[in-house]
Protein backbone atom coordinates (compact mmCIF):
# COMPACT_ATOMS: atom_id res chain seq x y z
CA UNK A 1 -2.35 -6.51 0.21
CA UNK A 2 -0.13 -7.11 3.12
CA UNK A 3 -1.70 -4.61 5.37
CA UNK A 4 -3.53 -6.03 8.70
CA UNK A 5 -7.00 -6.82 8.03
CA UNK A 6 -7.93 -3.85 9.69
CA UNK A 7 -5.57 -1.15 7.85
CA UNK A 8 -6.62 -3.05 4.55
CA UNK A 9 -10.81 -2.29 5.79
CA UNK A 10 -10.64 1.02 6.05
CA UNK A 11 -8.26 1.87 2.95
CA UNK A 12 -10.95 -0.46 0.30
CA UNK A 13 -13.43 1.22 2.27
CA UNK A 14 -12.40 5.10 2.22
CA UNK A 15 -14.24 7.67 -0.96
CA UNK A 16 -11.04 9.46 -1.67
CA UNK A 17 -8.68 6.09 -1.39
CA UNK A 18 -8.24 4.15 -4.56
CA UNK A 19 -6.29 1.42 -4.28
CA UNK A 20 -4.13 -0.09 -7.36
CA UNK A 21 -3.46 -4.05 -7.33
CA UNK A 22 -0.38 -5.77 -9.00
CA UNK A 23 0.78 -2.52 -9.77
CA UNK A 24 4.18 -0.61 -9.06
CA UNK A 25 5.10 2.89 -9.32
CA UNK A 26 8.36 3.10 -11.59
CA UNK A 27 8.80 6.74 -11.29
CA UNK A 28 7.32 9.90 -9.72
CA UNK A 29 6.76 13.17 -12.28
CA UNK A 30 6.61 16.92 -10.71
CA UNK A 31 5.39 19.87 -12.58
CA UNK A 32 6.92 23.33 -13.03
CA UNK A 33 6.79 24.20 -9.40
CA UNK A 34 8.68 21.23 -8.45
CA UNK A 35 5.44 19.40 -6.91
CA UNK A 36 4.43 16.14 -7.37
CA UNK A 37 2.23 15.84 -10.36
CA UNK A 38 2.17 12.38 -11.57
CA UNK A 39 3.31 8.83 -11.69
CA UNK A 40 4.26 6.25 -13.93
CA UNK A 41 2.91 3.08 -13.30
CA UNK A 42 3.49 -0.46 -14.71
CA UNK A 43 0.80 -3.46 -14.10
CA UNK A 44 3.05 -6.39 -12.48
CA UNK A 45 1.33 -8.87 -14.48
CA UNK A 46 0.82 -7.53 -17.60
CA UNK A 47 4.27 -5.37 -17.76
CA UNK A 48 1.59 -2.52 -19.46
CA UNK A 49 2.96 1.26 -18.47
CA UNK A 50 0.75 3.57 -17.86
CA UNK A 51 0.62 7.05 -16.42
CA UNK A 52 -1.48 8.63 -13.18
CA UNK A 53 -2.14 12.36 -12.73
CA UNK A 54 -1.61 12.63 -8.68
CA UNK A 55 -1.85 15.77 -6.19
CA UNK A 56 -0.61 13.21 -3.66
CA UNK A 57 0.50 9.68 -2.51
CA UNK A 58 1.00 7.35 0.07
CA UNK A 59 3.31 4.84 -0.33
CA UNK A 60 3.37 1.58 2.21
CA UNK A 61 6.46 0.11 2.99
CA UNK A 62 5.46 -2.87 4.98
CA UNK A 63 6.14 -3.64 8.59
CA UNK A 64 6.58 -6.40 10.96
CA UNK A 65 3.92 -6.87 14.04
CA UNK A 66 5.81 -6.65 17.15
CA UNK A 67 3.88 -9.11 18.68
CA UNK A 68 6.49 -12.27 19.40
CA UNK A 69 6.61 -11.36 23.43
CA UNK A 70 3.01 -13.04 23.02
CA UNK A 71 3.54 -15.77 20.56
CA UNK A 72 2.86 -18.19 23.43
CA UNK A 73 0.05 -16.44 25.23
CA UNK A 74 -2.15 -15.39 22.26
CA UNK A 75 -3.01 -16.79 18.98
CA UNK A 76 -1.44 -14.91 16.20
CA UNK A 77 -2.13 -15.42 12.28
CA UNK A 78 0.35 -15.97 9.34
CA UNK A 79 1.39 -12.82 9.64
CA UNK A 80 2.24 -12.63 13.54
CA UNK A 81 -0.48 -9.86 14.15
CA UNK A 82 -3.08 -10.43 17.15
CA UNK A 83 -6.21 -12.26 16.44
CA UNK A 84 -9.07 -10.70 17.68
């Protein structure tokens, strides 16, 4: 997970969040109604397909911490966010 530690708490940590390691959504399905249904997933290190009925999804995209302006005033980690 590349989230901050943070984000990455409260997703593991959330009843109606389930989070899918090493795993990549190839395509999104939609029903009759033209609403997101499903998805087909495949398991990065396996290569197995497999399919996931969905009503919804979120779908992170990665950022970078804006937090250079204090690379010399503040301790950052690896991934230049704020250690606190």
């Amino acid at each position: 997970m590349k989230a901050s530690k943070e984000m990455q708490n409260r997703a593991l940590s959330h009843k109606q969040v389930t989070v899918h390691f090493n795993t990549e959504c190839v395509d999104a399905t939609g029903n009759n109604k033209g609403f997101l249904s499903g998805l087909n997933l495949r398991d990065t290190s396996s290569g197995e397909a497999r399919k996931l009925a969905v009503k919804g999804m979120f779908y992170g995209i990665g950022h970078t911490p804006n937090s250079g302006f204090f690379a010399s005033q503040v301790e950052t980690d690896g991934e230049g966010y704020v250690v606190v």
